[in-house]
Protein backbone atom coordinates (compact mmCIF):
# COMPACT_ATOMS: atom_id res chain seq x y z
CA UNK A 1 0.00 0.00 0.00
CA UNK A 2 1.21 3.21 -1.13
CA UNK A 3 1.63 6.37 1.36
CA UNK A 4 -0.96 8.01 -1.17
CA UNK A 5 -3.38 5.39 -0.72
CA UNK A 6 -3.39 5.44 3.24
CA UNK A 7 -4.26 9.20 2.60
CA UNK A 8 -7.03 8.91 0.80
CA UNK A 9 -8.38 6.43 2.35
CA UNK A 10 -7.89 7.79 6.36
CA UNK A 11 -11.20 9.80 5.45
CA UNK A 12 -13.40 7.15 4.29
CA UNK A 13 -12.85 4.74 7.24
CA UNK A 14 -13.47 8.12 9.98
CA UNK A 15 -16.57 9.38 8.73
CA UNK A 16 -18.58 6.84 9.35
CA UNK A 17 -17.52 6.37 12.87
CA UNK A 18 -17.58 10.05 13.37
CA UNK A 19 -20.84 10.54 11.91
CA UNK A 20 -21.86 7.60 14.17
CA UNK A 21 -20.67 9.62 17.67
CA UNK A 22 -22.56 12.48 16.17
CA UNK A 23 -25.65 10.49 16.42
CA UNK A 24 -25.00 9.29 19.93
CA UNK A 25 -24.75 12.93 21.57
CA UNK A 26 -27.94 13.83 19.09
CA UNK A 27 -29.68 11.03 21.26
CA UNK A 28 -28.23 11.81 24.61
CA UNK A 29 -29.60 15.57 24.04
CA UNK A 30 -32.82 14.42 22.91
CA UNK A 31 -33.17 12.42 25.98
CA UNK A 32 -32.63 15.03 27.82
CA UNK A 33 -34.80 17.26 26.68
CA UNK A 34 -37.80 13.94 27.15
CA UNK A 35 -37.03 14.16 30.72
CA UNK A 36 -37.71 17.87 31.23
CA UNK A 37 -40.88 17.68 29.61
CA UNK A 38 -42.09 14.66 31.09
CA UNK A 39 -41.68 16.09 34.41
CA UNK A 40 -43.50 18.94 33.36
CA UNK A 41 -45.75 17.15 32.04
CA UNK A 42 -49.23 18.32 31.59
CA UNK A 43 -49.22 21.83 33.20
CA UNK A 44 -47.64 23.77 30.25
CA UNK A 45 -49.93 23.25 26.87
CA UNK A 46 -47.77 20.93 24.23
CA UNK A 47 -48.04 23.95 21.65
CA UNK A 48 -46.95 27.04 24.32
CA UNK A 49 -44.01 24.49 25.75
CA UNK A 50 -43.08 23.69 22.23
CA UNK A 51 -43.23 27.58 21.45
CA UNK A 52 -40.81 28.27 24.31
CA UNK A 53 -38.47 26.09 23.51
CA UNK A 54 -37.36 27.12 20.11
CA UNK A 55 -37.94 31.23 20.82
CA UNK A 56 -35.11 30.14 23.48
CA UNK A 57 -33.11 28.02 20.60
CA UNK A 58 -33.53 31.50 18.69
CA UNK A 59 -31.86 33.43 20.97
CA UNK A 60 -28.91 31.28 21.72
CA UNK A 61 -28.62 31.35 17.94
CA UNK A 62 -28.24 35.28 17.61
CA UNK A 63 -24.57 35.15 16.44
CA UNK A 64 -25.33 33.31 13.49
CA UNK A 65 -28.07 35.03 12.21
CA UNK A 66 -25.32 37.91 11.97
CA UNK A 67 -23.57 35.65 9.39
CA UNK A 68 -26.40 34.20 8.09
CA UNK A 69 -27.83 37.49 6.82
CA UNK A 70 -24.00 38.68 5.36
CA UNK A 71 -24.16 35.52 2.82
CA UNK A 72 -27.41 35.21 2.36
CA UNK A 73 -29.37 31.99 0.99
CA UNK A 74 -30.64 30.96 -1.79
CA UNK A 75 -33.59 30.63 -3.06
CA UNK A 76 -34.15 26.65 -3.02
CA UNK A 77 -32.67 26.05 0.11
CA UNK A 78 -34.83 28.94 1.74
CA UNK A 79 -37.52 27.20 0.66
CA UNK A 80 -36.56 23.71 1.87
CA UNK A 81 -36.19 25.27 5.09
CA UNK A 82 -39.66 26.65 4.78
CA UNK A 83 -40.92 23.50 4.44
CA UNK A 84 -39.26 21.44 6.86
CA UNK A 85 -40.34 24.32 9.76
CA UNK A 86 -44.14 23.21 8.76
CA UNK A 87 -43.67 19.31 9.06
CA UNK A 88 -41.32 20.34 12.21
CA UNK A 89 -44.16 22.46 13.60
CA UNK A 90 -46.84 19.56 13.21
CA UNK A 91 -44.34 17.10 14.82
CA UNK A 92 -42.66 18.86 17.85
CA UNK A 93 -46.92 19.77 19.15
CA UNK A 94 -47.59 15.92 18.76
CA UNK A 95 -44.24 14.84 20.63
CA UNK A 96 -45.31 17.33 23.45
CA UNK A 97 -48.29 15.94 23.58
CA UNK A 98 -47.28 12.84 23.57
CA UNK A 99 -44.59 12.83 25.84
CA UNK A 100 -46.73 14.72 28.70
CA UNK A 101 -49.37 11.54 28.64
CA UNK A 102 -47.64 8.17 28.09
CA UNK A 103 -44.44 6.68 29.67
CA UNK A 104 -41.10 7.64 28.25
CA UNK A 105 -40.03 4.72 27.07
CA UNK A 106 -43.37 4.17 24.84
CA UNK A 107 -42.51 7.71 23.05
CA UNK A 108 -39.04 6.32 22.52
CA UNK A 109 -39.97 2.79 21.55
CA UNK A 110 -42.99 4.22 19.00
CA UNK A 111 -40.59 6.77 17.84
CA UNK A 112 -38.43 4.12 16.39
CA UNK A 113 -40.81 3.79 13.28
CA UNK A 114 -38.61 7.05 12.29
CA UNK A 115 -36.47 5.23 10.23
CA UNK A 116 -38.38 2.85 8.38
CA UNK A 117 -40.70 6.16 7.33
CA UNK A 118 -37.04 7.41 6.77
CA UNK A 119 -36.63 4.40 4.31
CA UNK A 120 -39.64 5.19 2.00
CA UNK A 121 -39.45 9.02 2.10
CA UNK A 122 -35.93 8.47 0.29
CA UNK A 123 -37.33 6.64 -2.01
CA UNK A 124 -39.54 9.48 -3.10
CA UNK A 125 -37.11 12.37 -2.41
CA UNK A 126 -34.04 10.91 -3.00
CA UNK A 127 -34.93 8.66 -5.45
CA UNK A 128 -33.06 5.23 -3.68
CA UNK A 129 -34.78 1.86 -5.10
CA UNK A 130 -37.63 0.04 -3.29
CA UNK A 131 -36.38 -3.61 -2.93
CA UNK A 132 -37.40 -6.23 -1.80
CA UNK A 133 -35.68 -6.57 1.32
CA UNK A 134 -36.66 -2.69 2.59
CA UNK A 135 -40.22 -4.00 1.61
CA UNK A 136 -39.54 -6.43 4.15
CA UNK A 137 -37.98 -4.19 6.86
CA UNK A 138 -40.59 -2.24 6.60
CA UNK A 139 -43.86 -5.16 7.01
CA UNK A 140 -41.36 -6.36 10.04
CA UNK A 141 -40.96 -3.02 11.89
CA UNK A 142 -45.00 -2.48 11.25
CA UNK A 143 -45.31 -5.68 13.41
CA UNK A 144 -43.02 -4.16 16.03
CA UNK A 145 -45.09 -1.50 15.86
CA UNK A 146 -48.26 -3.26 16.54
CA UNK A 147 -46.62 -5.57 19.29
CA UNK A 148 -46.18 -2.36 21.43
CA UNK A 149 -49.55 -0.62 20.32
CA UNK A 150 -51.52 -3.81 21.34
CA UNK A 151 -54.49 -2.62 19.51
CA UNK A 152 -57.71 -4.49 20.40
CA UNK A 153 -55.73 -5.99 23.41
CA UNK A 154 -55.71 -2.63 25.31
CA UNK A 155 -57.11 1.06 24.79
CA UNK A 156 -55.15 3.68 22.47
CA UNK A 157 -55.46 6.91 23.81
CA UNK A 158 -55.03 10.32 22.01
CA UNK A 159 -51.20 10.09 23.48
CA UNK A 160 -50.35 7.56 21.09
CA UNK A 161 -52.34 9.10 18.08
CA UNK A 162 -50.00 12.00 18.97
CA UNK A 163 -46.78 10.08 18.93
CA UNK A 164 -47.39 8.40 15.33
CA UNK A 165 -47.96 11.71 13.77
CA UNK A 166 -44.99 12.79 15.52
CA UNK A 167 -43.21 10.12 14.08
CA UNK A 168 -43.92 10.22 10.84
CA UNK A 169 -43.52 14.29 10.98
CA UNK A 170 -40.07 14.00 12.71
CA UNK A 171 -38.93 11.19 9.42
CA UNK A 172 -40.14 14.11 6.76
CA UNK A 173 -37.89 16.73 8.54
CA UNK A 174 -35.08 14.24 8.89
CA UNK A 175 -35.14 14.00 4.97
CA UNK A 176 -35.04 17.37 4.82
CA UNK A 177 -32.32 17.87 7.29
CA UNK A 178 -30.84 15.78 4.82
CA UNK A 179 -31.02 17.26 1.78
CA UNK A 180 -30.33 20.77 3.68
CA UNK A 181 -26.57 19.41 4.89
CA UNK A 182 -26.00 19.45 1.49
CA UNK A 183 -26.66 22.82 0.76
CA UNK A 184 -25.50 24.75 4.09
CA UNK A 185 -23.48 24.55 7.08
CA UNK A 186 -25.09 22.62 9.94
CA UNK A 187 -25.19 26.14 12.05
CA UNK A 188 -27.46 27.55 8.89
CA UNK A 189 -29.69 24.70 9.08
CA UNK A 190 -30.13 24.58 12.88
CA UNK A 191 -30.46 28.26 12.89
CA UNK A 192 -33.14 27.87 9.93
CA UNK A 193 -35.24 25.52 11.83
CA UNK A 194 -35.47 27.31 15.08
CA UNK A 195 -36.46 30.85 13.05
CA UNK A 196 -39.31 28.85 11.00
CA UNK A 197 -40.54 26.58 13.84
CA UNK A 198 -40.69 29.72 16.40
CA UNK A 199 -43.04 31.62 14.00
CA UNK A 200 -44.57 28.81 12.69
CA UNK A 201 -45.74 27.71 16.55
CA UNK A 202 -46.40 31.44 17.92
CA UNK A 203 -50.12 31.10 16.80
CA UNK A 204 -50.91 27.61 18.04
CA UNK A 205 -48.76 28.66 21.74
CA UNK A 206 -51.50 32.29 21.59
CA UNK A 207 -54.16 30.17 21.08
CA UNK A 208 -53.98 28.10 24.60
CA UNK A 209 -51.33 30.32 26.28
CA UNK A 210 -51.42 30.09 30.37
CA UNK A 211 -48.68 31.42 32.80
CA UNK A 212 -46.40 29.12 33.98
CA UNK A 213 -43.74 29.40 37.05
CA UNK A 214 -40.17 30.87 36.53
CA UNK A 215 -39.01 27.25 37.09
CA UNK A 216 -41.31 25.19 34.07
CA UNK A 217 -39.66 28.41 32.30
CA UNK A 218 -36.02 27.76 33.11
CA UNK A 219 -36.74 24.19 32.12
CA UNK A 220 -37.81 25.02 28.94
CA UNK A 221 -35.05 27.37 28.47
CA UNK A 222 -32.65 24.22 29.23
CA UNK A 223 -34.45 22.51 26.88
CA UNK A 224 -33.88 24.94 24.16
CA UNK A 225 -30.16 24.39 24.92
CA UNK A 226 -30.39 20.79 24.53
CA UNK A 227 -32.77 20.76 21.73
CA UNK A 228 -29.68 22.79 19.87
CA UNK A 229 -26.97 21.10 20.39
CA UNK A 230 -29.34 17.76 19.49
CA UNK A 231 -30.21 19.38 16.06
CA UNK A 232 -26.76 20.76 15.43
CA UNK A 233 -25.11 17.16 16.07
CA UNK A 234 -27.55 15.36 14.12
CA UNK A 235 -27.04 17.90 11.02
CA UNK A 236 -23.13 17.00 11.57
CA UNK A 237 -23.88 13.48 11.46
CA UNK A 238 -25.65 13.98 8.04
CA UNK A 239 -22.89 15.64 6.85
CA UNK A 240 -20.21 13.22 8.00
CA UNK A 241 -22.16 9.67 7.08
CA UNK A 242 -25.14 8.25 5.42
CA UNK A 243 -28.20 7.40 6.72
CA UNK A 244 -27.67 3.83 7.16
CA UNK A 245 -25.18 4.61 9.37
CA UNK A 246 -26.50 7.46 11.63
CA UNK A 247 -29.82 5.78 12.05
CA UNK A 248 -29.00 2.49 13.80
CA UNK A 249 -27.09 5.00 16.98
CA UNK A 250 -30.12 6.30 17.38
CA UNK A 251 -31.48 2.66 18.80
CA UNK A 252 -29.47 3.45 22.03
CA UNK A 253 -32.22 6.47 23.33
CA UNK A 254 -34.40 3.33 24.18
CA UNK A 255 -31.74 1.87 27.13
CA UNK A 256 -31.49 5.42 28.27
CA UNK A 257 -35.16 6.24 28.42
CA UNK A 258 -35.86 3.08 29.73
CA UNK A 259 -33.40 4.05 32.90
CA UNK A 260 -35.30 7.69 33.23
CA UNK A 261 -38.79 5.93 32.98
CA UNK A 262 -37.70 3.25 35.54
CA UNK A 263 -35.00 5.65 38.03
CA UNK A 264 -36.49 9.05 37.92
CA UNK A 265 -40.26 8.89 36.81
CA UNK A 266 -40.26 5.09 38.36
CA UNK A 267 -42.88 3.70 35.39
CA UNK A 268 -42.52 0.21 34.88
CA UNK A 269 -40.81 -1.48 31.93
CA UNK A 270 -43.66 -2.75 29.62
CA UNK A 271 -42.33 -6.31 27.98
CA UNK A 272 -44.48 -5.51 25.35
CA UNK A 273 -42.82 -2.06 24.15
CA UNK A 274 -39.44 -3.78 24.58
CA UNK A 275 -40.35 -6.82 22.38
CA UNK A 276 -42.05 -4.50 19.94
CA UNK A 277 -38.95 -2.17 19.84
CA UNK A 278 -36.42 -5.50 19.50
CA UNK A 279 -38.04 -6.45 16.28
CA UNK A 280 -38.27 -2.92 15.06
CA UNK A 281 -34.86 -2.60 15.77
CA UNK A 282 -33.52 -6.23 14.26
CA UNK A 283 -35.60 -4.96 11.27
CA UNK A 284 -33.80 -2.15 10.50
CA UNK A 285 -30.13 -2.95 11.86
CA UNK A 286 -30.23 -6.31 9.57
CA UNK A 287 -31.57 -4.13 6.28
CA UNK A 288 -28.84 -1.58 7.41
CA UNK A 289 -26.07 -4.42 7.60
CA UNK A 290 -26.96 -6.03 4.04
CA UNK A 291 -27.24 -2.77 2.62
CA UNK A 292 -23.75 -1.94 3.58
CA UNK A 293 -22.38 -5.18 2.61
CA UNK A 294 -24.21 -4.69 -0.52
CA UNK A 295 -22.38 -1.44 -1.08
CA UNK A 296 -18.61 -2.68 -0.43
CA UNK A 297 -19.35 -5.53 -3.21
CA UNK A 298 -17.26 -3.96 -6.30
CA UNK A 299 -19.38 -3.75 -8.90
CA UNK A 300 -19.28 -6.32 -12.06
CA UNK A 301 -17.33 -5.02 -14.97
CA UNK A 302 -19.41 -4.05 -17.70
CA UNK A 303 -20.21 -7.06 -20.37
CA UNK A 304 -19.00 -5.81 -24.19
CA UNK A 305 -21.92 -5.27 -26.84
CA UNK A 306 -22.55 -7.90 -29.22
């Protein structure tokens, strides 16, 4: 091996595994920020908390907007960013909502249906192929799905109505996150999302505002702090490694919301939600594993015309 090889190939072996510790303080954050608003659970309305905690992102983002408004942005990405503040808006109420009414690992374990609606929204935006075997991810992770639902075996409250919309909400902005790492700097994009989610929740947080203590506000405000860094480490992760590498990290939120549920909130672990969440996650990691296999396979030389 040359000296020129090793070079270029340092790069492609460390992005990956960087990307990968990207994802794994993007979860850490974003459990976190589940903890603070499960304890505040139902006394702050899910669109005011939500509200609060991007108008606080906004302001720790001040410095950026500086720069941001000296380059500018262009028009497509401006309105990518547009649109991913709408689907962010819808999800971030739901999650709220969600998260004030069922346990925390539930959220977490439903929440891992992100990534299969991950897996068919790049087929549309991104154009990947629907095989076979994401077909069969897909049926598989449904049956997780329904394995911690339990429909017909117990009652489904509005809580979990909230968290599949949030779900499927949280996969469209994770495309666009996606597409927008592309096209500007992970500060731009975090920055971009806390501006268009802010305004975009204002009305909704008017709508059912109540006052709240100057501790549920410092909360939030920590949340807001969180919440950033979560977004800004998940946009470098994006950057740094594809999806079928960032996504499986994000499996690791269930062991630590299971130990908040369980320590601090002291909800019991449900079997079911565990089992459900197993085959979600053997789903996806054994797609994810082929996939990559599938990808290191050179490719057959091209057969002459005849």
């Amino acid at each position: 091996m040359t000296a020129s090889t090793r070079v270029t190939s340092s790069p492609a072996l460390g992005s990956p595994v960087i990307g990968a510790l990207w994802m794994l303080a993007t979860g850490l954050s974003f459990v976190g920020v589940t903890g603070i608003v499960r304890y505040i659970g139902t006394d702050v309305p899910a669109p005011q908390a939500a509200f609060l905690r991007f108008a606080f992102g906004v302001l720790l983002l001040v410095p950026a907007f500086g720069r941001m408004w000296r380059t500018g942005i262009a028009a497509r990405p401006l309105r990518l960013f547009g649109w991913r503040g709408a689907v962010h808006v819808v999800a971030v109420i739901c999650w709220f909502y969600a998260m004030a009414r069922l346990p925390v690992a539930e959220v977490t374990a439903i929440g891992y249906l992100n990534p299969v609606i991950v897996s068919v929204g790049a087929v549309l935006m991104f154009g990947e192929r629907l095989t076979m075997r994401r077909v069969g991810m897909i049926f598989v992770a449904l049956v997780g799905a329904m394995i911690i639902l339990r429909p017909g075996l117990r009652e489904l409250t509005d809580g979990h109505a909230a968290q599949l919309v949030a779900a499927v909400c949280f996969a469209g902005s994770y495309l666009f996150a996606k597409r927008l790492s592309q096209l500007a700097d992970a500060t731009t994009v975090v920055a971009m999302l806390s501006i268009t989610a802010t305004v975009g929740l204002l009305p909704f947080a008017l709508w059912v505002w109540v006052p709240i203590s100057a501790t549920e506000t410092a909360l939030l405000a920590v949340t807001a702090v969180l919440g950033t860094v979560a977004h800004y480490c998940m946009t470098r992760a994006f950057a740094e490694a594809p999806l079928t590498v960032t996504q499986p990290v994000t499996f690791l939120q269930l062991v630590w919301a299971s130990l908040l549920g369980a320590l601090v909130f002291h909800e019991a672990v449900d079997p079911f939600v565990l089992a459900g969440a197993a085959v979600i996650i053997t789903a996806i990691t054994l797609n994810t594993w082929i996939e990559a296999r599938a990808a290191r396979r050179p490719e057959a030389p091209p057969q002459p015309e005849v």
